[in-house]
N, C-alpha and C. Protein backbone atom coordinates (compact mmCIF):
# COMPACT_ATOMS: atom_id res chain seq x y z
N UNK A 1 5.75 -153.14 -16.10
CA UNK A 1 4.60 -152.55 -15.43
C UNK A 1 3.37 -153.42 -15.70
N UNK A 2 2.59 -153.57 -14.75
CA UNK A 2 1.28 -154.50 -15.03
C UNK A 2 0.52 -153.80 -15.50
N UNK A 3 -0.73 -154.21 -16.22
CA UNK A 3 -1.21 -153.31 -16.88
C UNK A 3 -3.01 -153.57 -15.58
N UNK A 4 -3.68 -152.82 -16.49
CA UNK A 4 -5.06 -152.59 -15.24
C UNK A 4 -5.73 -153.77 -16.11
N UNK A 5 -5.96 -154.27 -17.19
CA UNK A 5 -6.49 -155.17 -17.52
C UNK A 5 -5.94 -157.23 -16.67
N UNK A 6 -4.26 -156.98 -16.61
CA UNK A 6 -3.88 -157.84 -15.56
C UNK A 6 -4.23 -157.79 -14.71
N UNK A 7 -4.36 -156.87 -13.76
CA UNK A 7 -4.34 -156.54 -12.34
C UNK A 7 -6.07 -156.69 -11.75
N UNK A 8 -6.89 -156.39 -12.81
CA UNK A 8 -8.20 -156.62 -12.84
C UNK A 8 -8.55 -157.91 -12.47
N UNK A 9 -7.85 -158.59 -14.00
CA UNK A 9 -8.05 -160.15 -13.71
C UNK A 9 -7.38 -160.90 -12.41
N UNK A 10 -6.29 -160.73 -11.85
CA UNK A 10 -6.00 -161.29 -10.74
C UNK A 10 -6.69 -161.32 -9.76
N UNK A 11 -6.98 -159.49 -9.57
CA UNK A 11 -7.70 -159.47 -8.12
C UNK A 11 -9.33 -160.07 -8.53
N UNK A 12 -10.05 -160.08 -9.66
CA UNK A 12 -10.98 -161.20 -9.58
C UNK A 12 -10.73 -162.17 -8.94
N UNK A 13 -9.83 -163.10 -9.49
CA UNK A 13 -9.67 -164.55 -9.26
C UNK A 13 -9.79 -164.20 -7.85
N UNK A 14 -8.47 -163.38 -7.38
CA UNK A 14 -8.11 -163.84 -6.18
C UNK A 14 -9.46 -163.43 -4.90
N UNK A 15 -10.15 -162.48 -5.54
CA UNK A 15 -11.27 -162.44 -4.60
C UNK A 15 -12.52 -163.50 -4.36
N UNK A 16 -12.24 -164.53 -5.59
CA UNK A 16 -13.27 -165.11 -5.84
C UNK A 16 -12.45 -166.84 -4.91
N UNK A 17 -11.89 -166.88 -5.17
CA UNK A 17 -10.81 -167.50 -4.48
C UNK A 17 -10.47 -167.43 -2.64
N UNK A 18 -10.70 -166.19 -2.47
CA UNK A 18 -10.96 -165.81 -1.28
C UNK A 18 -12.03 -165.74 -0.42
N UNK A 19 -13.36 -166.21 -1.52
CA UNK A 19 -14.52 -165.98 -1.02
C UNK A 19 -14.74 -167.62 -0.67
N UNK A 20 -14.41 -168.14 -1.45
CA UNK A 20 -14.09 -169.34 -1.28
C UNK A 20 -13.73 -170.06 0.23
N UNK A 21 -12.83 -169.66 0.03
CA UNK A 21 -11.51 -169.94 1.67
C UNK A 21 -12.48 -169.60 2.29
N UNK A 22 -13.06 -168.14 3.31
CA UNK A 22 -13.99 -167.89 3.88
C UNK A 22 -15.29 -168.90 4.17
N UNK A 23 -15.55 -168.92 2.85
CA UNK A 23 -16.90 -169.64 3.23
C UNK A 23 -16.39 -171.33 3.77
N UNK A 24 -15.57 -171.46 3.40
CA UNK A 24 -14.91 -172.83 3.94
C UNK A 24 -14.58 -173.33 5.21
N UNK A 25 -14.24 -171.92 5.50
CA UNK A 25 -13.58 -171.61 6.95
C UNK A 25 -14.65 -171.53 7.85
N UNK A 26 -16.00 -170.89 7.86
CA UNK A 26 -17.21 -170.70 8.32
C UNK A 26 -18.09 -171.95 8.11
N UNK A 27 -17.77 -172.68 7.44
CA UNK A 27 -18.94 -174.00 7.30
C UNK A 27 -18.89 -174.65 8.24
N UNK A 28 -20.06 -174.96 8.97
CA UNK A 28 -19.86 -175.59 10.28
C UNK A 28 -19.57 -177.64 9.82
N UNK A 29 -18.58 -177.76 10.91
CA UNK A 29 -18.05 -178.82 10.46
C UNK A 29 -18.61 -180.41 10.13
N UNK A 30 -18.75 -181.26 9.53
CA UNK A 30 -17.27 -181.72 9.83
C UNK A 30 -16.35 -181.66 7.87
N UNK A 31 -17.52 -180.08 7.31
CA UNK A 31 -16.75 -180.04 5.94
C UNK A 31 -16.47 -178.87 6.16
N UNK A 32 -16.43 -178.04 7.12
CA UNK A 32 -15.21 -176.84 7.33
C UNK A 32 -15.16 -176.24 8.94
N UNK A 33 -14.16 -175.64 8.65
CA UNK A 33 -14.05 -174.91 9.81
C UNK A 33 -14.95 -174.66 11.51
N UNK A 34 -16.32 -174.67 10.81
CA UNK A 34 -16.77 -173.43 11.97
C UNK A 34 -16.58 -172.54 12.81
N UNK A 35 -15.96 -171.37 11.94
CA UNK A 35 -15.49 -170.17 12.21
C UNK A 35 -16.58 -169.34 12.54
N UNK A 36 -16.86 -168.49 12.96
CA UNK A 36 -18.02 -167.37 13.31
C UNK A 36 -17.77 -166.92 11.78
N UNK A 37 -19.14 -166.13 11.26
CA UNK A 37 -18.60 -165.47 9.88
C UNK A 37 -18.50 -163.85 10.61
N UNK A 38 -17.81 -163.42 10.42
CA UNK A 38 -17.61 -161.57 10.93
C UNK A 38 -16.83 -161.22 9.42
N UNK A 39 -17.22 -160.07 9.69
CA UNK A 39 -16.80 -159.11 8.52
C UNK A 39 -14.89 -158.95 8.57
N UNK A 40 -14.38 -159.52 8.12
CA UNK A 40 -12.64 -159.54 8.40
C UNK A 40 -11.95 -158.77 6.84
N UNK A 41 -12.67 -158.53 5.80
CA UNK A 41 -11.79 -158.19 4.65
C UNK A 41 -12.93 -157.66 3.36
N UNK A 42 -12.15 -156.63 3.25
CA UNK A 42 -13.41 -156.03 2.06
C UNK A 42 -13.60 -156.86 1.02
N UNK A 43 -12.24 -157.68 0.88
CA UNK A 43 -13.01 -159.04 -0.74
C UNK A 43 -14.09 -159.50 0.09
N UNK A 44 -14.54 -159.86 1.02
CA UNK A 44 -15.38 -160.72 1.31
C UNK A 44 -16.58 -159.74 1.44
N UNK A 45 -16.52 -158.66 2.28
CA UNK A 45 -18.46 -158.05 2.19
C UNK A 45 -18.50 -157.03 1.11
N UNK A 46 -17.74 -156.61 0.56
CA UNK A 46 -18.28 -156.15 -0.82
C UNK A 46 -17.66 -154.52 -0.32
N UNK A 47 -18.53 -153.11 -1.41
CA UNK A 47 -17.86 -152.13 -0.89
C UNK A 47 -17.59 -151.71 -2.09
N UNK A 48 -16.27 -150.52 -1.68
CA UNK A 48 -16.07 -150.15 -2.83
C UNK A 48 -14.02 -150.42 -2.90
N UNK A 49 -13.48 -151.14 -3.66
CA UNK A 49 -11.89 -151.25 -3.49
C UNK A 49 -11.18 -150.49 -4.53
N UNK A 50 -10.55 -149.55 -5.00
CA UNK A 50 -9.50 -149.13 -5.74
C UNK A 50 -8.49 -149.73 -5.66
N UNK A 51 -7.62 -150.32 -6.81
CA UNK A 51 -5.83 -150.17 -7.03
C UNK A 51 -5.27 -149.24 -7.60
N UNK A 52 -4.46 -149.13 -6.83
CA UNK A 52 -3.82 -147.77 -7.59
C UNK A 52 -2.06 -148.32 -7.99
N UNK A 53 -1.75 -148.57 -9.10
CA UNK A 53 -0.63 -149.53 -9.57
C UNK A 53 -0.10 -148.15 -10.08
N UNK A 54 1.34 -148.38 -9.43
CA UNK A 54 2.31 -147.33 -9.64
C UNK A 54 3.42 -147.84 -10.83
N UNK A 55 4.35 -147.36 -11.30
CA UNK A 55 5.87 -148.18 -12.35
C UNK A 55 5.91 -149.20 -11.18
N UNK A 56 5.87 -149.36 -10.10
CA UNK A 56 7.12 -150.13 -9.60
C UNK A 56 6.27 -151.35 -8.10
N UNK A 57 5.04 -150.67 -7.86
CA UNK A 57 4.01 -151.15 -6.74
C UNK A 57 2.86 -151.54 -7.16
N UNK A 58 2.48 -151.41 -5.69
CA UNK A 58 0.57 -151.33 -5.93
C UNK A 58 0.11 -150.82 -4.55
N UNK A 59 -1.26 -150.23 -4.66
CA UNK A 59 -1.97 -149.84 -3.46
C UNK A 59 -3.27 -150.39 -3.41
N UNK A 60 -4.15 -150.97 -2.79
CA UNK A 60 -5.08 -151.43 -2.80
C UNK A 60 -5.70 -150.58 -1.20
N UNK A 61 -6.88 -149.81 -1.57
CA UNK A 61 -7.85 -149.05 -1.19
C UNK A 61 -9.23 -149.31 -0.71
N UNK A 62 -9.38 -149.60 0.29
CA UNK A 62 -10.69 -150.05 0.46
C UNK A 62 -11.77 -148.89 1.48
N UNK A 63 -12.59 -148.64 0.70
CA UNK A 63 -12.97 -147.11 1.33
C UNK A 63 -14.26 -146.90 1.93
N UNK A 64 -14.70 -148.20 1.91
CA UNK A 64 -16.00 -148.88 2.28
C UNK A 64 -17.09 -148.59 3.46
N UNK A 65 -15.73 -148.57 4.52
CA UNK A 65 -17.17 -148.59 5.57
C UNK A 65 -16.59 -147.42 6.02
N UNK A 66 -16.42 -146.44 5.91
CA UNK A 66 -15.73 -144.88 6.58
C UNK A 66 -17.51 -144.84 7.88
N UNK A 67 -16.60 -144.11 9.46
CA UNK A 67 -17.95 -143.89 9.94
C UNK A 67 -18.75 -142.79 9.73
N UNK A 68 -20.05 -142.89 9.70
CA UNK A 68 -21.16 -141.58 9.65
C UNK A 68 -20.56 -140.73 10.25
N UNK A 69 -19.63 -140.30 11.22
CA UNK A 69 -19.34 -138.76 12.09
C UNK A 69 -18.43 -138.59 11.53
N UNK A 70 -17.82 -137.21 11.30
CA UNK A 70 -16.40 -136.62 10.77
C UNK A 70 -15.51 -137.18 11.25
N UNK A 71 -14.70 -138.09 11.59
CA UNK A 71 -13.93 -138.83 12.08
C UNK A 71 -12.34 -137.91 11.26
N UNK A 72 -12.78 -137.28 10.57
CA UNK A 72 -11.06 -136.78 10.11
C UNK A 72 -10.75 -135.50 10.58
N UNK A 73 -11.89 -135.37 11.22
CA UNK A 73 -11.85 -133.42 11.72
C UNK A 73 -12.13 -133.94 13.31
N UNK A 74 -12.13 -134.92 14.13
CA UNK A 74 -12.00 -135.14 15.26
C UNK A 74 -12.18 -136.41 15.58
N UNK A 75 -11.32 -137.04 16.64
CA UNK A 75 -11.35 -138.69 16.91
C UNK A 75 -9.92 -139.15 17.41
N UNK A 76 -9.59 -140.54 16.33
CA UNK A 76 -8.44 -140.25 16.70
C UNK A 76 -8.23 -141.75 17.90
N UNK A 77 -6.88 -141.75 18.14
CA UNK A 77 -5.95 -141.06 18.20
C UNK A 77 -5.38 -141.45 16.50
N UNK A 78 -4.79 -140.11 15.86
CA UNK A 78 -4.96 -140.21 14.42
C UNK A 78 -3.89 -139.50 14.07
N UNK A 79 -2.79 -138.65 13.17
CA UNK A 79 -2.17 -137.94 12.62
C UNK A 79 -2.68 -137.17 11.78
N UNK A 80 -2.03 -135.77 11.86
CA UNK A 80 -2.64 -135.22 10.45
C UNK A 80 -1.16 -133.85 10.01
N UNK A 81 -1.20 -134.17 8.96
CA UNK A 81 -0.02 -133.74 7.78
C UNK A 81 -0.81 -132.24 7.88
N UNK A 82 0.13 -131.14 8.67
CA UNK A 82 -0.06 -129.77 8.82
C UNK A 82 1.48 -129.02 8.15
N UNK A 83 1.41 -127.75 8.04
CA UNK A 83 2.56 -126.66 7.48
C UNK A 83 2.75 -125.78 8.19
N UNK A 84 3.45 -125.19 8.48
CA UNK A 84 4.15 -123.84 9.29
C UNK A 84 4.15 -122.63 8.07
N UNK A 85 3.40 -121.93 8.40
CA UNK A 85 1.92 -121.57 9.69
C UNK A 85 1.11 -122.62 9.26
N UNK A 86 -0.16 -123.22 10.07
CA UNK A 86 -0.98 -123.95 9.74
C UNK A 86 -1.86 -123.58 8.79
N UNK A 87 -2.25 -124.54 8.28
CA UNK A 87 -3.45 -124.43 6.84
C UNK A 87 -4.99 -124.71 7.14
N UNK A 88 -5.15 -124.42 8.69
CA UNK A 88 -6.09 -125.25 9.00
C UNK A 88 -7.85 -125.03 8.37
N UNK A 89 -8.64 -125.67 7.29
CA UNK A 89 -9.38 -124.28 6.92
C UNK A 89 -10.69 -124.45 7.28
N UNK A 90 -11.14 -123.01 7.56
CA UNK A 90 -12.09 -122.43 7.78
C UNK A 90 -13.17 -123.11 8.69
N UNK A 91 -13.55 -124.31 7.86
CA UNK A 91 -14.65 -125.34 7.49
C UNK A 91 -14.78 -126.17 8.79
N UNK A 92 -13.25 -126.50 9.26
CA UNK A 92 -12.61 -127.55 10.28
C UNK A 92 -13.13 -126.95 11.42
N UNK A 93 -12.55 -125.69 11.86
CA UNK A 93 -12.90 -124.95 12.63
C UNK A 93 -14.22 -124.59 13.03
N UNK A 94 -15.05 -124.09 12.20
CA UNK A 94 -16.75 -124.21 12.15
C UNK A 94 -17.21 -125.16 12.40
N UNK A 95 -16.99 -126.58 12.37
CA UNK A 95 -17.34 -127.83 12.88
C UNK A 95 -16.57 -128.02 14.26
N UNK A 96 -15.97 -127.67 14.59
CA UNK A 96 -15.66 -127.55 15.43
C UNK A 96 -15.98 -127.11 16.90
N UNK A 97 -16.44 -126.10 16.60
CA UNK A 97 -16.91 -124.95 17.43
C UNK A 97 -18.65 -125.48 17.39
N UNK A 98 -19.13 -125.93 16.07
CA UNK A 98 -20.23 -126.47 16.45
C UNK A 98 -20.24 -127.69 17.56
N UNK A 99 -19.34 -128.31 17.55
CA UNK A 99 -19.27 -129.57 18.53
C UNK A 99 -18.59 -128.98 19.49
N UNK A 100 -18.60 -127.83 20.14
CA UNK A 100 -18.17 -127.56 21.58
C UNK A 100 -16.63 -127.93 21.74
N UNK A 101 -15.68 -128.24 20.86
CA UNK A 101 -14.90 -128.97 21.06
C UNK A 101 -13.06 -128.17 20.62
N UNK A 102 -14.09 -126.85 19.68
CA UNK A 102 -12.61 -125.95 19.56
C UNK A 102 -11.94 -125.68 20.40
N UNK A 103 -10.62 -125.58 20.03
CA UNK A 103 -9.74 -125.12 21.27
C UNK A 103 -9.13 -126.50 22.31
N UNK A 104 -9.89 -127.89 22.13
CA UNK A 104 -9.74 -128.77 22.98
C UNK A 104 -9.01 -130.25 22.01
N UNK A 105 -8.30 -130.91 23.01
CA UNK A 105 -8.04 -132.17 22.45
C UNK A 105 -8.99 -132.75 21.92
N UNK A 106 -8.92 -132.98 20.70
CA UNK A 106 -9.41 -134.09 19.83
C UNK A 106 -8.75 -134.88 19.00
N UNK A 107 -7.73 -135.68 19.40
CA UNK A 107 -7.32 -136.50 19.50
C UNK A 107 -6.19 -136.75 17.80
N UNK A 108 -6.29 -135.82 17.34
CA UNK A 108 -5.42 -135.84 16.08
C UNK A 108 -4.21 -135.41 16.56
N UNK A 109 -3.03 -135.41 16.27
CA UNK A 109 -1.95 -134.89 16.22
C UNK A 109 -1.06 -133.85 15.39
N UNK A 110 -0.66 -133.31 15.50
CA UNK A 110 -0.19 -132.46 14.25
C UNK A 110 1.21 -132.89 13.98
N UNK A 111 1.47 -133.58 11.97
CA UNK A 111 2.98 -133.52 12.22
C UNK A 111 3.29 -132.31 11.11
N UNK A 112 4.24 -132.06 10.71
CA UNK A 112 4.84 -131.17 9.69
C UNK A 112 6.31 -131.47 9.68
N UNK A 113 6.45 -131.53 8.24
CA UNK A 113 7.61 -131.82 7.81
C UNK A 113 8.57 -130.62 7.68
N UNK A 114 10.16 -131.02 7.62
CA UNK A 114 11.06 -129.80 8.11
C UNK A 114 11.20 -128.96 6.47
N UNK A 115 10.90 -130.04 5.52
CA UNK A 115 11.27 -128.99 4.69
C UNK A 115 9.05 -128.64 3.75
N UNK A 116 9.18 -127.87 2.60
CA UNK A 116 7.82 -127.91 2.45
C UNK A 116 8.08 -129.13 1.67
N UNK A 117 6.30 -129.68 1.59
CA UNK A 117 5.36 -130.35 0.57
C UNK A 117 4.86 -129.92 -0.60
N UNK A 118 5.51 -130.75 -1.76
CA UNK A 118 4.54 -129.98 -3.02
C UNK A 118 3.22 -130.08 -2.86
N UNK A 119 3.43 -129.28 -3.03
CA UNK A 119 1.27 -128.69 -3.37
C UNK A 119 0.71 -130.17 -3.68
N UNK A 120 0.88 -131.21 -4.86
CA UNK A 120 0.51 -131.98 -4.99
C UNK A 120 -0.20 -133.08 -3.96
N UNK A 121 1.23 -133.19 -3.48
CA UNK A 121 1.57 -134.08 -2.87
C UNK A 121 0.32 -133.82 -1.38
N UNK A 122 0.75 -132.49 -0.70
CA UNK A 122 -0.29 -131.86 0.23
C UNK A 122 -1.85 -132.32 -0.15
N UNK A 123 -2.30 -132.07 -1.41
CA UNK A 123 -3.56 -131.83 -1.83
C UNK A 123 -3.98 -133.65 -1.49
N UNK A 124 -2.70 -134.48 -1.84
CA UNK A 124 -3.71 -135.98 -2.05
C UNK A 124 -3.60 -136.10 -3.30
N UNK A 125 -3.10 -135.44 -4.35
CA UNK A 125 -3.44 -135.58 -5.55
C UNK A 125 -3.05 -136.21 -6.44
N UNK A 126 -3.30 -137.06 -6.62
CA UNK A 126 -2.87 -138.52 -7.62
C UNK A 126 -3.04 -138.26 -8.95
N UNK A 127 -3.00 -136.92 -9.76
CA UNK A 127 -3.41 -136.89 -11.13
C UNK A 127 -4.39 -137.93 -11.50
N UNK A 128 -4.70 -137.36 -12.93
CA UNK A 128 -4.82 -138.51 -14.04
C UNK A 128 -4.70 -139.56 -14.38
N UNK A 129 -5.10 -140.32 -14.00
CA UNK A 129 -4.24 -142.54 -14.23
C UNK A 129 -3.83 -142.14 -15.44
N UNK A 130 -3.13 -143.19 -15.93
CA UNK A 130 -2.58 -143.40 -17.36
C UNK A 130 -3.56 -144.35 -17.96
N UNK A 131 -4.32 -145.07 -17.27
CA UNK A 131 -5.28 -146.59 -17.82
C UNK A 131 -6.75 -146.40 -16.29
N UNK A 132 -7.77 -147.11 -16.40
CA UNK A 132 -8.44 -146.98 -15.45
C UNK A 132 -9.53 -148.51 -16.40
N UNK A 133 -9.89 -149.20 -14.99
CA UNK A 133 -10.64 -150.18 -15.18
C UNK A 133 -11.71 -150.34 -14.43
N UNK A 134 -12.87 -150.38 -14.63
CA UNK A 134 -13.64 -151.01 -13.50
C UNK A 134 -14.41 -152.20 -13.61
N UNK A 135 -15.01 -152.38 -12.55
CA UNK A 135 -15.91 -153.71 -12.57
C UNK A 135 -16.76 -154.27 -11.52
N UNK A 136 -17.59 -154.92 -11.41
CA UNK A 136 -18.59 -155.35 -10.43
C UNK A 136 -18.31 -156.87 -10.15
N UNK A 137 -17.74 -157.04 -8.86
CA UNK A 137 -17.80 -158.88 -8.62
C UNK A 137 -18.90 -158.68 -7.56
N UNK A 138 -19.76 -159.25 -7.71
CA UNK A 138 -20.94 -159.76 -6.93
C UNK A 138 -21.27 -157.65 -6.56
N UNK A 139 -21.32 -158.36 -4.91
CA UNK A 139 -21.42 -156.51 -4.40
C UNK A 139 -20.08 -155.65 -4.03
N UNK A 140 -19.40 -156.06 -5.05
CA UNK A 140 -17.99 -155.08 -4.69
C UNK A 140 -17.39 -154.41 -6.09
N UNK A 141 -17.38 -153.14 -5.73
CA UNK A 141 -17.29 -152.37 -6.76
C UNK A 141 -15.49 -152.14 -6.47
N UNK A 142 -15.00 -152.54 -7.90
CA UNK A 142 -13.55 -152.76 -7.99
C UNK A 142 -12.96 -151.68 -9.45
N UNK A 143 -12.02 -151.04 -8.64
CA UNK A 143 -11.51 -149.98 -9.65
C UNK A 143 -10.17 -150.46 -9.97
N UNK A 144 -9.44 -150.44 -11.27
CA UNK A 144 -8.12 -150.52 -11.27
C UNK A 144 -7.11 -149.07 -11.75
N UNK A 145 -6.14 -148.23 -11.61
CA UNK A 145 -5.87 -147.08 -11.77
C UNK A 145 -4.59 -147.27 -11.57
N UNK A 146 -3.74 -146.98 -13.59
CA UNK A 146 -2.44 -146.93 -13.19
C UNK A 146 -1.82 -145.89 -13.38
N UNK A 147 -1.14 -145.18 -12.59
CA UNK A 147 0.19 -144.54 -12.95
C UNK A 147 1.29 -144.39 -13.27
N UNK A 148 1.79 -143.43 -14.00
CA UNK A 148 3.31 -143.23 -14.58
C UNK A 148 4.52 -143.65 -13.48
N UNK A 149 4.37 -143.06 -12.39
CA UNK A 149 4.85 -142.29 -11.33
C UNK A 149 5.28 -143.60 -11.01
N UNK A 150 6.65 -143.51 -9.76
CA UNK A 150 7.04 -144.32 -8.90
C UNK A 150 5.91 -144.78 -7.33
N UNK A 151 6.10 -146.18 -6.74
CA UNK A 151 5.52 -146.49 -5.73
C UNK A 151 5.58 -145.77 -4.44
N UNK A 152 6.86 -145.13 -4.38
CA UNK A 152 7.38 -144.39 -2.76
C UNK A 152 5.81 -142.88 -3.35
N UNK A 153 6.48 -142.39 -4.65
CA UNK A 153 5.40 -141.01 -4.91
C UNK A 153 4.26 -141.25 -4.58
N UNK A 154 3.73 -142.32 -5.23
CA UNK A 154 2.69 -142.81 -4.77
C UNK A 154 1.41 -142.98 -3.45
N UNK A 155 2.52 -143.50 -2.44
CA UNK A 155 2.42 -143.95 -1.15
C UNK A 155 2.96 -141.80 -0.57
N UNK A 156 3.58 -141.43 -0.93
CA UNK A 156 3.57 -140.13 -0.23
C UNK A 156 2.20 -139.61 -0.72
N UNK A 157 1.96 -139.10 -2.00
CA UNK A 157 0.13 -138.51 -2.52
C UNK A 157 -0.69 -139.41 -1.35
N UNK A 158 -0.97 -140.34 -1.63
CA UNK A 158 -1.86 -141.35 -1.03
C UNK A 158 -1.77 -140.55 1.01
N UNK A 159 -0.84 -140.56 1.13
CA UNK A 159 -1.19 -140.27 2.37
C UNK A 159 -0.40 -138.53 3.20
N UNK A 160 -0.63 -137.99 1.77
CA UNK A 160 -0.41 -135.95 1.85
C UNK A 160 0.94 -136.36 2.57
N UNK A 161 1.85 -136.75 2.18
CA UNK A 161 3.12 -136.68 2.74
C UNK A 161 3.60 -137.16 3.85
N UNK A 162 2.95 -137.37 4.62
CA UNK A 162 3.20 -138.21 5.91
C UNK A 162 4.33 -139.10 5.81
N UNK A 163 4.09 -140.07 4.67
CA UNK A 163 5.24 -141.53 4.79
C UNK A 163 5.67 -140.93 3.85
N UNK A 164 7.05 -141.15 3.79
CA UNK A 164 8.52 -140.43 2.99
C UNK A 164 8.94 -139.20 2.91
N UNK A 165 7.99 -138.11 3.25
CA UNK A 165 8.50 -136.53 3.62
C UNK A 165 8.65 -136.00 5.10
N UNK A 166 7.72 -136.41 5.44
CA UNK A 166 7.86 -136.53 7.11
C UNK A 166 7.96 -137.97 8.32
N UNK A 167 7.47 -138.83 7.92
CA UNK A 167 7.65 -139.81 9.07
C UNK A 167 8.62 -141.12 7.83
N UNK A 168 9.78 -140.98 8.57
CA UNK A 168 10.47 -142.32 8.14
C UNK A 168 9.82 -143.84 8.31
N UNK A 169 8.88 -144.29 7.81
CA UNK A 169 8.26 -145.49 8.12
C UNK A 169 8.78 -146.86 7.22
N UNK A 170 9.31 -147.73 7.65
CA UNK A 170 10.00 -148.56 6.83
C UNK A 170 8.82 -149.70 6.18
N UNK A 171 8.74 -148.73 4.82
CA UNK A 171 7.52 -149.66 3.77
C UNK A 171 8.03 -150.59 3.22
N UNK A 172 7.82 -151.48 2.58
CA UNK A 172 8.01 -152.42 2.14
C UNK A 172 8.88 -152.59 1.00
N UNK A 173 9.72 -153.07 0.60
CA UNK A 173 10.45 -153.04 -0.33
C UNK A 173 10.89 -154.15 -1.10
N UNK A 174 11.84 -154.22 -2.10
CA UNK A 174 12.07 -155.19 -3.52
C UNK A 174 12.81 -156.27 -1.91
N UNK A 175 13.00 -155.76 -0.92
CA UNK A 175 13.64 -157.65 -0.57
C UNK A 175 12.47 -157.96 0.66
N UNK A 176 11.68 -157.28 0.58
CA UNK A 176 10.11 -157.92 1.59
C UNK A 176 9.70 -159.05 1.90
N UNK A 177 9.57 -159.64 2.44
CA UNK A 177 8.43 -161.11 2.19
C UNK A 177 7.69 -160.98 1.35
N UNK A 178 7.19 -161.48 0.03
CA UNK A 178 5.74 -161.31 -0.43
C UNK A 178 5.05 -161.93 0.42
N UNK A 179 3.57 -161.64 0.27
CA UNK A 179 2.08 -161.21 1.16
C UNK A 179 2.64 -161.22 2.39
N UNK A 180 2.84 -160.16 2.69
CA UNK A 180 2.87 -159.75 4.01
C UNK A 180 2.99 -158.26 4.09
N UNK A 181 1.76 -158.00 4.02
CA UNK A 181 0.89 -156.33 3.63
C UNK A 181 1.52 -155.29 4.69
N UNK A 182 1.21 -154.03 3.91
CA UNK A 182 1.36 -153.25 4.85
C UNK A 182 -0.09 -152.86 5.28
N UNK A 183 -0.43 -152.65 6.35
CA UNK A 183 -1.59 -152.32 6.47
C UNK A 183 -1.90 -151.01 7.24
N UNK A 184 -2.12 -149.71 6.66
CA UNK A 184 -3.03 -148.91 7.15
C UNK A 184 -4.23 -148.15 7.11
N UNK A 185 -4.56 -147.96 8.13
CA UNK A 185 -6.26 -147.43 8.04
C UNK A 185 -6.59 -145.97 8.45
N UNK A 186 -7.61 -145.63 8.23
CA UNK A 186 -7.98 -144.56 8.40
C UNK A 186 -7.68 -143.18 7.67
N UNK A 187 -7.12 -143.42 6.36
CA UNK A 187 -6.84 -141.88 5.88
C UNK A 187 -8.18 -141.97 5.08
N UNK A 188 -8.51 -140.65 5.04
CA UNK A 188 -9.61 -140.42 4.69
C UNK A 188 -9.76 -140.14 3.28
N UNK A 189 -10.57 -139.80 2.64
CA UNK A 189 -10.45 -139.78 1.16
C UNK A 189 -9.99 -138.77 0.79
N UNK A 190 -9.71 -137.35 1.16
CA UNK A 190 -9.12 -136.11 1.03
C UNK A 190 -9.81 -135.12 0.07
């Protein structure tokens, strides 16, 4: 298991390393690139990034630019991890109805899984780390957070059950390519 003091130090380097490449890539030529500079990766404009290092993975979190409007209570087109009967609460609904919009497509989907979700797992709830690190590279606020737990548990909390209780999504595994990410967006912080 890596520990958060490793995992710290890597993703330094490698952000600093990365900031690098970037700016290399953007230097107008004939000593780099001249790339447009646009915002392409949270190592590069800063923010806020979590890892969340499982026994067996890692998750890297970047939670940075979420938009100003409720985007998790309407938008979309998006998924959202529901139960039979629905749990839908209170709160959702009242925003809802304030935006004219109860009762109507807004663009989430509902899935639910055939058998239940532990409570945990539902809630988002990642316990307690076992270790926790933080740190400041330039303007990016970098957390490291490990757990006991396996990577699949992990990746189910992280996203209330969706991947491995309800949607078969083929994540990445011990015969993967290394770097070649999985990438998804938009779950909200819960």
């Amino acid at each position: 298991m890596v520990s958060t003091e490793r995992a710290a130090i890597y993703l330094t380097e490698y952000i600093a390393r990365y900031r690098d490449e970037y700016d290399r890539f953007t230097a107008p030529p004939p000593n780099g690139g001249g790339y447009p500079r646009i915002p392409i990766s949270p190592y590069q404009y800063g923010g806020e990034l979590v890892c969340h290092l499982a026994a067996d993975g890692a998750v890297i979190l970047d939670s940075s630019n979420e938009p100003a409007y409720r985007w998790d209570v309407a938008g979309g087109p998006a998924l959202m991890v529901d139960h039979e009967p629905t749990r839908t609460p209170a709160w959702v609904n009242e925003v809802l109805r304030a935006e004219g919009i109860l009762g109507k497509n807004i663009g989430i989907s509902r899935i639910v899984g055939k058998s239940p979700i532990p409570d945990h797992v539902c809630r988002g709830s990642l316990g307690e780390p076992r270790d926790r690190r933080r740190l400041m590279i330039d303007n990016l606020s970098l957390e490291v957070c490990r757990y006991e737990y396996p990577w699949q548990e992990l990746i189910q909390r992280l996203t209330y059950g969706a991947f491995g209780l309800i949607l078969d999504v083929k994540l990445p595994d011990i015969n993967t390519d290394f770097w070649h990410p999985y990438i998804v967006t938009g779950i909200p912080k819960g």
